[in-house]
C-alpha atoms as a PDB file:
ATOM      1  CA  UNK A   1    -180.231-102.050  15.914  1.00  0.00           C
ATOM      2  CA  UNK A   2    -181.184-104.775  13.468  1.00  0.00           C
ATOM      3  CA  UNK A   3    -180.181-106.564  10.731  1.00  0.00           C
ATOM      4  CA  UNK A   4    -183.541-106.572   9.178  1.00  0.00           C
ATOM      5  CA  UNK A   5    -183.642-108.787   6.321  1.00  0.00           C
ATOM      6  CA  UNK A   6    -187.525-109.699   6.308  1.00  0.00           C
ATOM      7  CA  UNK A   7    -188.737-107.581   3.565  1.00  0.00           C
ATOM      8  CA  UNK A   8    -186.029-107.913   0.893  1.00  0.00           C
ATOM      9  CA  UNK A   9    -186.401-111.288  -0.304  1.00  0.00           C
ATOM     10  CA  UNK A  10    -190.592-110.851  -1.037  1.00  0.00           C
ATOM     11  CA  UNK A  11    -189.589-109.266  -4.200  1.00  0.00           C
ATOM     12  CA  UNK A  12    -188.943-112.738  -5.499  1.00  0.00           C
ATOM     13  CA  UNK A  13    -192.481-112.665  -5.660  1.00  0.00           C
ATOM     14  CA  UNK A  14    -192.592-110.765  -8.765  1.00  0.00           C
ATOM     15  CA  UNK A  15    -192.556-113.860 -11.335  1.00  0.00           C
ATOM     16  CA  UNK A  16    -195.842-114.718 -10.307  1.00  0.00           C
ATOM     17  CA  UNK A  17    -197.760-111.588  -8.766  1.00  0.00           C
ATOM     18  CA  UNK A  18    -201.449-110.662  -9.913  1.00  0.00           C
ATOM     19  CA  UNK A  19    -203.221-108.801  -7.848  1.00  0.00           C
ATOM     20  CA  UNK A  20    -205.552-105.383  -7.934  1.00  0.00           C
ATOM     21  CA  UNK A  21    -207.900-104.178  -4.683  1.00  0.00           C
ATOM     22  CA  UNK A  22    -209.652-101.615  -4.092  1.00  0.00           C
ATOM     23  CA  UNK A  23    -210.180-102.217  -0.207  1.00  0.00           C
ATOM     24  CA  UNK A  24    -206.140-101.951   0.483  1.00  0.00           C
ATOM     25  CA  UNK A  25    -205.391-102.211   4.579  1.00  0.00           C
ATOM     26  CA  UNK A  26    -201.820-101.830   5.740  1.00  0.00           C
ATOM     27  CA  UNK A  27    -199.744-100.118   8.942  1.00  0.00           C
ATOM     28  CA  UNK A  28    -200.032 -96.617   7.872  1.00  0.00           C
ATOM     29  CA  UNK A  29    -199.847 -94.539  10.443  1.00  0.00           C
ATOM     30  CA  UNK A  30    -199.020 -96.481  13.373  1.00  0.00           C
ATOM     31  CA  UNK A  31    -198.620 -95.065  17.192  1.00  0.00           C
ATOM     32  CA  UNK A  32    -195.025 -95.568  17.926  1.00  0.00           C
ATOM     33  CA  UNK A  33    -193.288 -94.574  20.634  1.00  0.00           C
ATOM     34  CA  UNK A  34    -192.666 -90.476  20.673  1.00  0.00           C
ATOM     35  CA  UNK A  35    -189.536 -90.911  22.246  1.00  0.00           C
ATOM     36  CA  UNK A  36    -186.794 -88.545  20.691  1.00  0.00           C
ATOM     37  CA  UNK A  37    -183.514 -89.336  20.187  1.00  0.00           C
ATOM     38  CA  UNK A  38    -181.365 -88.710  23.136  1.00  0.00           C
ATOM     39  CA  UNK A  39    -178.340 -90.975  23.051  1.00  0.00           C
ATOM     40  CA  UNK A  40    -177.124 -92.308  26.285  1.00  0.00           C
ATOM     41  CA  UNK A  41    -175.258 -95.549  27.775  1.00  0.00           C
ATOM     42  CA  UNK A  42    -175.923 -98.466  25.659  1.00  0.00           C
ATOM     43  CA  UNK A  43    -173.789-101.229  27.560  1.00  0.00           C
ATOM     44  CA  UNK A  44    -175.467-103.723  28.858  1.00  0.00           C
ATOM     45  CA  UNK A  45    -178.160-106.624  27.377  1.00  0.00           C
ATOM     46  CA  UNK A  46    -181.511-105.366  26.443  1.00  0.00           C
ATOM     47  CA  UNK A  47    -184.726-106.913  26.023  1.00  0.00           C
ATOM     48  CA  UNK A  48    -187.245-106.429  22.935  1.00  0.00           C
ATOM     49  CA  UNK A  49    -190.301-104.947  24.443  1.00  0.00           C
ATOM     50  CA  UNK A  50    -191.802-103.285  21.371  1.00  0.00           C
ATOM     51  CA  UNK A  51    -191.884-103.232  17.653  1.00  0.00           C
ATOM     52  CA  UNK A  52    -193.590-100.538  15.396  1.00  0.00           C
ATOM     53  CA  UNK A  53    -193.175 -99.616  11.601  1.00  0.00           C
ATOM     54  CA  UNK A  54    -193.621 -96.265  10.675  1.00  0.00           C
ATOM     55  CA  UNK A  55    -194.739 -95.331   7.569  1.00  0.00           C
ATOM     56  CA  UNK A  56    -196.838 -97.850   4.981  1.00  0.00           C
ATOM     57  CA  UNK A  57    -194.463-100.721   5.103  1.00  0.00           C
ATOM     58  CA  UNK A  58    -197.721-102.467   2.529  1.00  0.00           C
ATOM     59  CA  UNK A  59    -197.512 -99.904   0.115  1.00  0.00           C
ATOM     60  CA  UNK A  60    -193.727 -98.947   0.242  1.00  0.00           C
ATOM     61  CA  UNK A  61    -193.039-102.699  -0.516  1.00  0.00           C
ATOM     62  CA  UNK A  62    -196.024-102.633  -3.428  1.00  0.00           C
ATOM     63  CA  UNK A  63    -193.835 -99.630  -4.883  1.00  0.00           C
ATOM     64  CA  UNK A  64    -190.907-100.981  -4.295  1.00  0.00           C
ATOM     65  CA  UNK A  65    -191.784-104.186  -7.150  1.00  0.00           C
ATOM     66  CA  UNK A  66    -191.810-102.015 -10.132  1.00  0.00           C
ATOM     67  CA  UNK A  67    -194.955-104.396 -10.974  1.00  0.00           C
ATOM     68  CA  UNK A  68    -198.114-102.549 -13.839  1.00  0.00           C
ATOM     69  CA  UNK A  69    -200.033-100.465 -12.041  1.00  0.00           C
ATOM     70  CA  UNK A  70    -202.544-103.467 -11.875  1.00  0.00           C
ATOM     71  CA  UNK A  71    -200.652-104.836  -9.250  1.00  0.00           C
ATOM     72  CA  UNK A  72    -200.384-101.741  -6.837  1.00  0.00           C
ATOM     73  CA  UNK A  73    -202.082-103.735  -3.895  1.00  0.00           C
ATOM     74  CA  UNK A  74    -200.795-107.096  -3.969  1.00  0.00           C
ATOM     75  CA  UNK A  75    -199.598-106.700  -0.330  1.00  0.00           C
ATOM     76  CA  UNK A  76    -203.075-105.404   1.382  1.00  0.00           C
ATOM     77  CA  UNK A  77    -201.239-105.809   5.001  1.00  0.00           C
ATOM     78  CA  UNK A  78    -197.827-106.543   6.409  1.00  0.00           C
ATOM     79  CA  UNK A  79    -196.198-106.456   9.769  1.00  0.00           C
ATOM     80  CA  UNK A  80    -193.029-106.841  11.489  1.00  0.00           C
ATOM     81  CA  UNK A  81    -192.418-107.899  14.706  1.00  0.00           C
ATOM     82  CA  UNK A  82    -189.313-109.383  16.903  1.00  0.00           C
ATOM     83  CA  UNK A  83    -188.517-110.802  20.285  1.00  0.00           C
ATOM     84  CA  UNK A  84    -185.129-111.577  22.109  1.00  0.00           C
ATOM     85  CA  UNK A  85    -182.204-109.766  23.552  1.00  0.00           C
ATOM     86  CA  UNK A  86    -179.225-107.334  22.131  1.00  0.00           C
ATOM     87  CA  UNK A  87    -176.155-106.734  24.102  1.00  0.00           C
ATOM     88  CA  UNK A  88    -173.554-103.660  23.816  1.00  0.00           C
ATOM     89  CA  UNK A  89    -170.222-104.531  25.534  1.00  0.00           C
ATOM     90  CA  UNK A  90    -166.734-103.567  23.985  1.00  0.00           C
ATOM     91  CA  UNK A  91    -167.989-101.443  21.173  1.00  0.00           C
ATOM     92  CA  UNK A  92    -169.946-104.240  19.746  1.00  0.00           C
ATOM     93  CA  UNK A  93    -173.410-105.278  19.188  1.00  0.00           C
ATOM     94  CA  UNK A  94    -174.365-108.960  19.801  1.00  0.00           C
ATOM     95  CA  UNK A  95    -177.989-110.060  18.577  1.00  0.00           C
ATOM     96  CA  UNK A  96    -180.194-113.111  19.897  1.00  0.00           C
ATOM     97  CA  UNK A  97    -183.591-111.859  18.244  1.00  0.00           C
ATOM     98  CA  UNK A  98    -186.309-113.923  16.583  1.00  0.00           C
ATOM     99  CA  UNK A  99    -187.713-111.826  13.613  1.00  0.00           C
ATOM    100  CA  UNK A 100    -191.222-112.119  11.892  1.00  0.00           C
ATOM    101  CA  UNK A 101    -193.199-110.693   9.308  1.00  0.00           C
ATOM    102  CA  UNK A 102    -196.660-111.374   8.632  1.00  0.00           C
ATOM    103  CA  UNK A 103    -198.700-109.853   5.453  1.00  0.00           C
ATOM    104  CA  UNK A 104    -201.460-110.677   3.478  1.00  0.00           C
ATOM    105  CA  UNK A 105    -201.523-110.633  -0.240  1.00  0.00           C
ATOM    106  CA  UNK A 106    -204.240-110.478  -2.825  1.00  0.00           C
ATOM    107  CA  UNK A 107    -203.490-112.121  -6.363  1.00  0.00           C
ATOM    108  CA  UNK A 108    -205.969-111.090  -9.273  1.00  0.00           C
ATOM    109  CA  UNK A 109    -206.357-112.153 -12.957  1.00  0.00           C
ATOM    110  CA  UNK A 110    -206.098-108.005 -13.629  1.00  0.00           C
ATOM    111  CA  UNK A 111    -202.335-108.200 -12.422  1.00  0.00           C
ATOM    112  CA  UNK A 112    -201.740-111.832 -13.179  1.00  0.00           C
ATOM    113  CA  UNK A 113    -202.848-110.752 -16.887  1.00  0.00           C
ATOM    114  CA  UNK A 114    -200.696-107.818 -16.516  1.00  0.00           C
ATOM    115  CA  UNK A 115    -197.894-109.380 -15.733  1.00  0.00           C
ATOM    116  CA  UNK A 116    -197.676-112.063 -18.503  1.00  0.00           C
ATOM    117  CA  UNK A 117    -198.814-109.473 -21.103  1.00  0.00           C
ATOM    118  CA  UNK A 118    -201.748-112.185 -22.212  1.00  0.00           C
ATOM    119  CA  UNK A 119    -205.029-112.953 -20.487  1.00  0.00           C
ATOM    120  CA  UNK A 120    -205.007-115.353 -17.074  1.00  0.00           C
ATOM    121  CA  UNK A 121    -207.729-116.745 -15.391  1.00  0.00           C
ATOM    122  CA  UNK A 122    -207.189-118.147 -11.929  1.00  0.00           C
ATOM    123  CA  UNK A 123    -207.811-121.657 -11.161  1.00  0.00           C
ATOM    124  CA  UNK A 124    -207.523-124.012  -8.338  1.00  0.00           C
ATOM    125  CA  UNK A 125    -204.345-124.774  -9.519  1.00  0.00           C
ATOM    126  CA  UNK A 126    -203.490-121.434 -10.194  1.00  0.00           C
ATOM    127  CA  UNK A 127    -203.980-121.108  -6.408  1.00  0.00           C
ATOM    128  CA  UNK A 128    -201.849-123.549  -5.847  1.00  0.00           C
ATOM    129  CA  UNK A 129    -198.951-122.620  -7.564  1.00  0.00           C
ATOM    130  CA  UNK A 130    -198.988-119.141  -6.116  1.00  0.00           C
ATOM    131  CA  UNK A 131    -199.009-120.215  -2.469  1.00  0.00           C
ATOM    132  CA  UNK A 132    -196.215-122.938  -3.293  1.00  0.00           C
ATOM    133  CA  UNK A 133    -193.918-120.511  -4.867  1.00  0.00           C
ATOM    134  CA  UNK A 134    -194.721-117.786  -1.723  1.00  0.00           C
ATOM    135  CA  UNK A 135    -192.904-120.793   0.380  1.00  0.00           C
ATOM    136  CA  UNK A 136    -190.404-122.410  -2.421  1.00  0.00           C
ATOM    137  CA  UNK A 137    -189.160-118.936  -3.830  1.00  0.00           C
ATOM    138  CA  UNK A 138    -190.724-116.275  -2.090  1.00  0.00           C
ATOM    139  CA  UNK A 139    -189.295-116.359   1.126  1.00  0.00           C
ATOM    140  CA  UNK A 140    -192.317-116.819   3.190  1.00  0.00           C
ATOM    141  CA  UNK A 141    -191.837-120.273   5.389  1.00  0.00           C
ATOM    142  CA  UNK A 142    -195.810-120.545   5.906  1.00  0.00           C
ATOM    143  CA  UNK A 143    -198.398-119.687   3.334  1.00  0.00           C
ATOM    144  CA  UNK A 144    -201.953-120.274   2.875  1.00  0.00           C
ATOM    145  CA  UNK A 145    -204.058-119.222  -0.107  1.00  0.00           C
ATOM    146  CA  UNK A 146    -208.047-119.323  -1.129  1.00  0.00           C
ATOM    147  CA  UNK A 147    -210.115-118.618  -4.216  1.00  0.00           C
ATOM    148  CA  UNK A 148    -213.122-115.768  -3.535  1.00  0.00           C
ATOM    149  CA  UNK A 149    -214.573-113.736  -6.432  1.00  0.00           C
ATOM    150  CA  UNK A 150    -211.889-114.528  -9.240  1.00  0.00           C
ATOM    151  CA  UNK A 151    -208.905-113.351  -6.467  1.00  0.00           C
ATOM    152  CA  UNK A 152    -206.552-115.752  -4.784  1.00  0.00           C
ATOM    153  CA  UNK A 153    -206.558-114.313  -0.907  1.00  0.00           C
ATOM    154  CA  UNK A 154    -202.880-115.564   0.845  1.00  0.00           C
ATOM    155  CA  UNK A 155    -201.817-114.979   3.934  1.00  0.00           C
ATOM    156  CA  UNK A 156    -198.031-115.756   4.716  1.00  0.00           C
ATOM    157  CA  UNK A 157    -195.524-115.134   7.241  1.00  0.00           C
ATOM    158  CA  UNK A 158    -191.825-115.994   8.152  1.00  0.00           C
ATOM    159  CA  UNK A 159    -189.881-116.478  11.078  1.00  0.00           C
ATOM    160  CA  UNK A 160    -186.327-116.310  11.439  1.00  0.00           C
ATOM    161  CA  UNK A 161    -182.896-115.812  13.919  1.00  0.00           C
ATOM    162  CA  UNK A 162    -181.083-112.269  12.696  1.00  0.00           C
ATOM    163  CA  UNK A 163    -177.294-112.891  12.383  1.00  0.00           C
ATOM    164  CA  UNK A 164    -175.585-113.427  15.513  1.00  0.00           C
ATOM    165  CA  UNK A 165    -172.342-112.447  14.706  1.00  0.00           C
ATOM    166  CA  UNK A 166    -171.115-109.146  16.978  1.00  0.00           C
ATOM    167  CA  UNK A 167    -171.662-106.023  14.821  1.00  0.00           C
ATOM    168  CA  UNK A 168    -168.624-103.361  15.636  1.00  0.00           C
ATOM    169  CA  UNK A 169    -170.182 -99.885  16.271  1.00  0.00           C
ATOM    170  CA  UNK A 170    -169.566 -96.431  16.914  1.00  0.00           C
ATOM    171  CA  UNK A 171    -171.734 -93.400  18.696  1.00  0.00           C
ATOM    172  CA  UNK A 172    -171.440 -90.132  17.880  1.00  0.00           C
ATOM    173  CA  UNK A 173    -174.479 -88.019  19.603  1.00  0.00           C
ATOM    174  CA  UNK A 174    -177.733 -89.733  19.244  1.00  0.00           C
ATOM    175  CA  UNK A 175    -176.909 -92.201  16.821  1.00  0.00           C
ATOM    176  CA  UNK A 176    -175.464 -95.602  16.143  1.00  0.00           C
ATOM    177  CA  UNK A 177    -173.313 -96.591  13.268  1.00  0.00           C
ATOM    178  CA  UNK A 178    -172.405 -99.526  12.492  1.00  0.00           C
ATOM    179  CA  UNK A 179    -169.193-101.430  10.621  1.00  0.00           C
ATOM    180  CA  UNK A 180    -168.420-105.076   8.898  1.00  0.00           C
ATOM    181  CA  UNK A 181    -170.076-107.424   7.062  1.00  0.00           C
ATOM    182  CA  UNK A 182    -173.680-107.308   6.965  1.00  0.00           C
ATOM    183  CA  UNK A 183    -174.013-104.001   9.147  1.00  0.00           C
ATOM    184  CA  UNK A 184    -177.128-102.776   9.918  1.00  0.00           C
ATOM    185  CA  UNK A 185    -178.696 -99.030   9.107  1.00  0.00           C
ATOM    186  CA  UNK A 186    -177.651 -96.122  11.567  1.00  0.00           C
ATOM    187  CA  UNK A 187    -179.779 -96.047  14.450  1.00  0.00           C
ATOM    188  CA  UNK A 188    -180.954 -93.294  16.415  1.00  0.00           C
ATOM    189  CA  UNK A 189    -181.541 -94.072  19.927  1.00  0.00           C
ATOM    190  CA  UNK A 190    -182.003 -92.505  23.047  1.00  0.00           C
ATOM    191  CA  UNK A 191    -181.632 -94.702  26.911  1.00  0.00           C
ATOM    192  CA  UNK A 192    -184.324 -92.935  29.109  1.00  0.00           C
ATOM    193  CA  UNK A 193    -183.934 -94.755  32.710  1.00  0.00           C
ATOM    194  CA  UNK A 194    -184.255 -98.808  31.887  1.00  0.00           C
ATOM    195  CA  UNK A 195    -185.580 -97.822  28.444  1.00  0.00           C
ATOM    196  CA  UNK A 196    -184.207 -97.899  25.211  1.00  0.00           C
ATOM    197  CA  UNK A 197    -185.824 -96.674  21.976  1.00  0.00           C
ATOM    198  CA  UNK A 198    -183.953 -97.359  18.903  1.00  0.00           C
ATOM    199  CA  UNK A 199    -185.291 -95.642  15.464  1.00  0.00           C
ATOM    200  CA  UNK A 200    -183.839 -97.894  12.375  1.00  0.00           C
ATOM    201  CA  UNK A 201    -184.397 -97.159   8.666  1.00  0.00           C
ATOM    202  CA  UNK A 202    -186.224-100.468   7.236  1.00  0.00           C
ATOM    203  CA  UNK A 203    -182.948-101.713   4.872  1.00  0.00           C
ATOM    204  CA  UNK A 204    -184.066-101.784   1.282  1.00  0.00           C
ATOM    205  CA  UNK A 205    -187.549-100.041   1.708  1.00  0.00           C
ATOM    206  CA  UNK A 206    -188.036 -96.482   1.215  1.00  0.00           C
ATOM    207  CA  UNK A 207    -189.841 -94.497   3.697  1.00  0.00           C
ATOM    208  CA  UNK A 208    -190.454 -96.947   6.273  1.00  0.00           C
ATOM    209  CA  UNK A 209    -188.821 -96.734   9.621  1.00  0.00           C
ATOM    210  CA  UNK A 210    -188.847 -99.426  12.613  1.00  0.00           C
ATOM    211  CA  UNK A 211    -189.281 -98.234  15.943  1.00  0.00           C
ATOM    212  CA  UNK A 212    -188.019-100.766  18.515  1.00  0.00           C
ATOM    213  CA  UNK A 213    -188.688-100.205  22.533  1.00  0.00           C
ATOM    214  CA  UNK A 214    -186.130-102.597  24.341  1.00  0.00           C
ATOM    215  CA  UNK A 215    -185.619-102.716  28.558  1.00  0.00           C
ATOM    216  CA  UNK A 216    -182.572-103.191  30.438  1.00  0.00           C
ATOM    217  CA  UNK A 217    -181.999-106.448  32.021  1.00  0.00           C
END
């Protein structure tokens, strides 16, 4: 359903990641919609009512780093969520969607340490390295980081349009594949009434799937 690139480019982070917690928060667990896949007509333009991650989308993109096991929590939080339109006319998808993510991070001189194999203390202008890089080279567009108890605490998000070129597609049953350049993930969908729920494996994270609840217009 979407050509979800949010999550990918935070593993730029790595260069500069410290961070250990031991009061990790994240999405686990979240109350999506239990709407099974069903199939159904897809024509038409539909509008983004809903978005839900399922599975630890914080800890799948923690493992998903490779980082020492110092810096298992560096993302305490993170969130997705989108707004906009898709149409389905002529066996093609066409996207007008704003996508966000949101997360907060927690940078400590444990993981900092562990990452440049020598000893780090954080600094004021330690802090302000990390939450220049999150925007330079991280691929957050907003980021804002504070010193408390020897951790830098960041919160960062980013907006962006997804690709608005038509992605070709095919059914078969409940689910949506799709062809060409940049394709997103098969989808499995099912069109109950003015309803559409669309199931979509998060590209490049394992074990996290988005859950998107869209209405006919």
């Amino acid at each position: 359903m979407f050509r979800i690139h949010h999550v990918t480019y935070l593993f730029l982070l790595a260069p500069i990641l410290g961070c250990s917690s031991s009061n990790t928060t994240s999405n686990a667990g979240a109350s999506c919609s239990s709407t099974a896949p069903c199939g159904g007509t897809l024509e038409g333009t539909w509008r983004i009512n809903s978005v839900c991650v399922e599975g630890d989308l914080a800890s799948a993109m923690n493992a998903q780093m490779g980082l020492p096991a110092a810096c298992d929590n560096t993302f305490q939080s993170a969130t997705l969520s989108g707004a906009g339109t898709v149409t389905f006319a002529n066996s093609a998808e066409t996207d007008n969607l704003t996508q966000s993510i949101d997360a907060n991070l927690v940078f400590t001189a444990a993981c900092e340490s562990a990452v440049a194999k020598q000893t780090v203390t954080l600094t004021a202008s330690t802090r302000s390295t990390i939450q220049q890089t999150l925007t330079a080279s991280g691929g957050f567009t907003t980021a804002n980081c504070s010193l408390s108890n020897g951790s830098c605490m960041c919160t960062a998000s980013r907006e962006q349009q997804a690709p608005t070129a038509p992605q070709p597609y095919t059914v078969s049953g409940n689910t949506i594949t799709y062809s060409g350049t940049d394709a997103s993930s098969p989808t499995d969908y099912c069109v109950s009434g003015t309803l559409l729920t669309a199931r979509q494996p998060l590209s490049g994270i394992s074990g996290v799937t988005v859950v998107s609840v869209l209405q006919k217009q």
